[in-house]
C-alpha atoms as a PDB file:
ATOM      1  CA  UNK A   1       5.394  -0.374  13.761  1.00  0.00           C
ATOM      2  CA  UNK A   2       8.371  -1.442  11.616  1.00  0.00           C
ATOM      3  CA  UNK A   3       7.422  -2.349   8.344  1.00  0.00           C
ATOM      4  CA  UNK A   4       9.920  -3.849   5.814  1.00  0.00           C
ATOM      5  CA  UNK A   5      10.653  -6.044   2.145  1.00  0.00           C
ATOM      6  CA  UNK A   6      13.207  -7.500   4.052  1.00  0.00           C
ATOM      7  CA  UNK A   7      12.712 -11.063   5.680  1.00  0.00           C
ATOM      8  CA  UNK A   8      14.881  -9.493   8.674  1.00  0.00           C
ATOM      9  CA  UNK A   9      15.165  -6.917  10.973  1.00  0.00           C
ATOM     10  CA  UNK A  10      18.857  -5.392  11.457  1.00  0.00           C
ATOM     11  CA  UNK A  11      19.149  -5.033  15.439  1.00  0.00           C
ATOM     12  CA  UNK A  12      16.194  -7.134  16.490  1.00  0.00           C
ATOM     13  CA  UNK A  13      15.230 -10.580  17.236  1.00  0.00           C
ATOM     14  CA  UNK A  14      11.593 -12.017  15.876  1.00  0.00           C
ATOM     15  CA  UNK A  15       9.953 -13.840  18.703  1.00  0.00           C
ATOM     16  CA  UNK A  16       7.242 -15.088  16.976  1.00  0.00           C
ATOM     17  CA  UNK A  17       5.659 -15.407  13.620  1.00  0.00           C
ATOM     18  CA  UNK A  18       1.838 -14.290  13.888  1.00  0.00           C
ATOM     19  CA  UNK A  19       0.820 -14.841  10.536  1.00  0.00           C
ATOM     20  CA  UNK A  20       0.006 -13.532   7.006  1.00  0.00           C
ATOM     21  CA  UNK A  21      -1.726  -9.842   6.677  1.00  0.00           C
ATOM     22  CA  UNK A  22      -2.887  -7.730   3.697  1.00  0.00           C
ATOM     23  CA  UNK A  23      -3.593  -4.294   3.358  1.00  0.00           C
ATOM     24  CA  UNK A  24      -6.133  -3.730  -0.073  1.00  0.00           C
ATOM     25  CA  UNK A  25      -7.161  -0.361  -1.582  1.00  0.00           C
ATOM     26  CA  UNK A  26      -8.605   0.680  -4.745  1.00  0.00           C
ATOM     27  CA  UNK A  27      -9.544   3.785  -6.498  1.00  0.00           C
ATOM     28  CA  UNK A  28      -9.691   5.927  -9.876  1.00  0.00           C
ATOM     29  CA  UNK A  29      -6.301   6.687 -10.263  1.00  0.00           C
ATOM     30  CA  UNK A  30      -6.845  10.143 -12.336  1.00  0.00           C
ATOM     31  CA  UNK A  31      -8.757  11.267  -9.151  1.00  0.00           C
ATOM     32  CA  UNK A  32      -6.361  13.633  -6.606  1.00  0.00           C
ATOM     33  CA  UNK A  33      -8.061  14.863  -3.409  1.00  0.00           C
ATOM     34  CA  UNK A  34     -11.344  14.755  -5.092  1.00  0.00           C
ATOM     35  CA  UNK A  35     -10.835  16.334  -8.181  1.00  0.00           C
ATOM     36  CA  UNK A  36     -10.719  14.277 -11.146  1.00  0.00           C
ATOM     37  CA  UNK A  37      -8.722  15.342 -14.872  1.00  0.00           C
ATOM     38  CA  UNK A  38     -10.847  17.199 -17.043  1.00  0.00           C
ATOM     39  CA  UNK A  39     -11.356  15.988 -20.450  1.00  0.00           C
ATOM     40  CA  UNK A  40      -8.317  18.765 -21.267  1.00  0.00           C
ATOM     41  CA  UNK A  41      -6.065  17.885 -18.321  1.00  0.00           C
ATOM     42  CA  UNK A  42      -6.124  14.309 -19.805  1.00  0.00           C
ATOM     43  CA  UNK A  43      -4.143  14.839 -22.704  1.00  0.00           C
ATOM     44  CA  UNK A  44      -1.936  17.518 -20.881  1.00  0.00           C
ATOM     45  CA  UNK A  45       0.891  14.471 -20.172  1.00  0.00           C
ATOM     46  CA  UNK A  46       2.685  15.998 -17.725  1.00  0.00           C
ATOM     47  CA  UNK A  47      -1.022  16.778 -15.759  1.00  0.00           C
ATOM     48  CA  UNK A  48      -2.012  13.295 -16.718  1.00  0.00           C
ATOM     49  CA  UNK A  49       0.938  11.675 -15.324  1.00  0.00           C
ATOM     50  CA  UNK A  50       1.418  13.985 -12.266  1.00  0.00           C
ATOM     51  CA  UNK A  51      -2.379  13.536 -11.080  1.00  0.00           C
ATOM     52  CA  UNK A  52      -1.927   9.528 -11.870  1.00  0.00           C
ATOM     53  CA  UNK A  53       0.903   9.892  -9.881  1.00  0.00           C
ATOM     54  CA  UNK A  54      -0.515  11.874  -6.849  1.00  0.00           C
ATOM     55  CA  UNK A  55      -3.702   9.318  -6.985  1.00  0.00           C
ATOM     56  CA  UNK A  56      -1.671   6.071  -6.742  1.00  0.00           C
ATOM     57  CA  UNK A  57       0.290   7.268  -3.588  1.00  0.00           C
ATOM     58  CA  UNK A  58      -3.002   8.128  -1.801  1.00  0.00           C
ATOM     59  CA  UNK A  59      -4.161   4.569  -2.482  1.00  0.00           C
ATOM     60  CA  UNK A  60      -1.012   2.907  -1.882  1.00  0.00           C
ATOM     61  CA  UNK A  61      -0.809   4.629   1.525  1.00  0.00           C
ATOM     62  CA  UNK A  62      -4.439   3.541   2.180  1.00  0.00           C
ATOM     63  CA  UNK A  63      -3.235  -0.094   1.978  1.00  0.00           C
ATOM     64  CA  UNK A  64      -0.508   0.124   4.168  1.00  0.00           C
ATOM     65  CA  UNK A  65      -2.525   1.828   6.723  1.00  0.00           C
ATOM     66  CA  UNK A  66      -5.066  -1.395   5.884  1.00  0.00           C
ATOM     67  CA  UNK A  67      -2.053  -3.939   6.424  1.00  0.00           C
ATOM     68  CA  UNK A  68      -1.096  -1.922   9.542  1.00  0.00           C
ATOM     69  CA  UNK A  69      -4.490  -2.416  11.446  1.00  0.00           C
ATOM     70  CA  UNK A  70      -4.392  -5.832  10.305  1.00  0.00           C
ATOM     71  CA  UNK A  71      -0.703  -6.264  11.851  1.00  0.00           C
ATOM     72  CA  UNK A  72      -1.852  -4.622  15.095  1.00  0.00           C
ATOM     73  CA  UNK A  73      -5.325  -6.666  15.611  1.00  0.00           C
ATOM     74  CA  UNK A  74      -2.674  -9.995  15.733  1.00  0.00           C
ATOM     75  CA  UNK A  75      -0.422  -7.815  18.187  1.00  0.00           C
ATOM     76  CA  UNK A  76       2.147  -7.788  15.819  1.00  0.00           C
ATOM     77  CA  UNK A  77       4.871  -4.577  16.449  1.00  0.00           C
ATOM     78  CA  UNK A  78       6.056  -5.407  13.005  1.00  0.00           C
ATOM     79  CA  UNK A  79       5.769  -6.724   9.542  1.00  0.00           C
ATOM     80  CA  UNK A  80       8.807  -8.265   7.368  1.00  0.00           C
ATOM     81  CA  UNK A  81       8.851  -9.478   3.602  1.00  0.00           C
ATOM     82  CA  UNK A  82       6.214  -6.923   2.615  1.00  0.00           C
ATOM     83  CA  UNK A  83       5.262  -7.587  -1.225  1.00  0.00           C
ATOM     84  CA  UNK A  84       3.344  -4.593  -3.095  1.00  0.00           C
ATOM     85  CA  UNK A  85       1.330  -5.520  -6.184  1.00  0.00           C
ATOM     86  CA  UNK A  86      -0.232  -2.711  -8.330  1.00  0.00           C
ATOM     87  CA  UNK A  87      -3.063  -3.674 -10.809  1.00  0.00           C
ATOM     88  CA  UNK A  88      -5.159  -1.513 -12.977  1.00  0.00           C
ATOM     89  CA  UNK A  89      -8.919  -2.951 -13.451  1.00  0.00           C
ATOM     90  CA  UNK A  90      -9.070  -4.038 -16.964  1.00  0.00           C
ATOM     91  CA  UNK A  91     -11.694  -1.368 -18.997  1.00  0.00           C
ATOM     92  CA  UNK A  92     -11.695   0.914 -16.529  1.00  0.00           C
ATOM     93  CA  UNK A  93      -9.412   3.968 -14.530  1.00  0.00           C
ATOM     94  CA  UNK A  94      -9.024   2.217 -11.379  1.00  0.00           C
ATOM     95  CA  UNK A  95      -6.189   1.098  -9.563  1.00  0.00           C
ATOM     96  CA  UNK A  96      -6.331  -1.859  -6.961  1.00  0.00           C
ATOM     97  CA  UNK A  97      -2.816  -2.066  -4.465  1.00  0.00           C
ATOM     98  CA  UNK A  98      -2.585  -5.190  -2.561  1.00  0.00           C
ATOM     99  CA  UNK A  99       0.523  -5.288   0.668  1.00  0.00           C
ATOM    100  CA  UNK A 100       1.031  -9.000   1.913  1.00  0.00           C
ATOM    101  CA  UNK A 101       3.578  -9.427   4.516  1.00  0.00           C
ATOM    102  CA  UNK A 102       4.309 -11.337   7.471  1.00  0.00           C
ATOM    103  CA  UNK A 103       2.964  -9.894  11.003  1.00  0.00           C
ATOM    104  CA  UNK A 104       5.721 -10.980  13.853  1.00  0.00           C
ATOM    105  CA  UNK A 105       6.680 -10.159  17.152  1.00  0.00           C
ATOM    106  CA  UNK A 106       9.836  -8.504  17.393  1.00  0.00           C
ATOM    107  CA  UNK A 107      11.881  -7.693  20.898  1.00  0.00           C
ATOM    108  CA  UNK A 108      12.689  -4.197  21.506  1.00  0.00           C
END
């Protein structure tokens, strides 16, 4: 599946337009392959930062796998203008990463 910010794709032709699809995932943040910062690690920065890191790719590619499924049950082969929103939950450690795009048919 091609997936791009782009409204375009360079090389091929959309056919058709199938609709809006979102891929949503949240998580703690400070929590990397199921182990979360101890109260130490927290105010280690580079720790901190790397395991904040590490956690907001896992849930970021949890929503695009999310927006993918969503693509595919509409047939789509790809999905152009692809918007990525990252929002922490107010009072708390979690992350929530939203992926809107357009599904559409594209010849091959």
């Amino acid at each position: 599946m091609i997936l791009t910010t782009t409204q375009n794709i360079e090389g091929h032709n959309i056919v058709d337009y199938l609709g809006i699809v979102s891929g949503i995932a949240y998580n703690n943040s400070y929590n990397h392959k199921g182990k979360k910062l101890s109260f130490k690690e927290m105010f280690n920065v580079s720790k901190y930062y790397q395991v904040y890191a590490e956690g907001l790719e896992i849930i970021k590619e949890e929503a695009f796998q999310k927006l993918k499924e969503n693509a595919q049950q509409l047939k789509a082969n790809a999905v152009v203008g692809i918007k990525v929103d990252i929002e922490p939950l107010s009072n708390s450690s979690h992350m929530v990463v939203s992926i809107t795009g357009t599904a559409v048919k594209v010849a091959i």
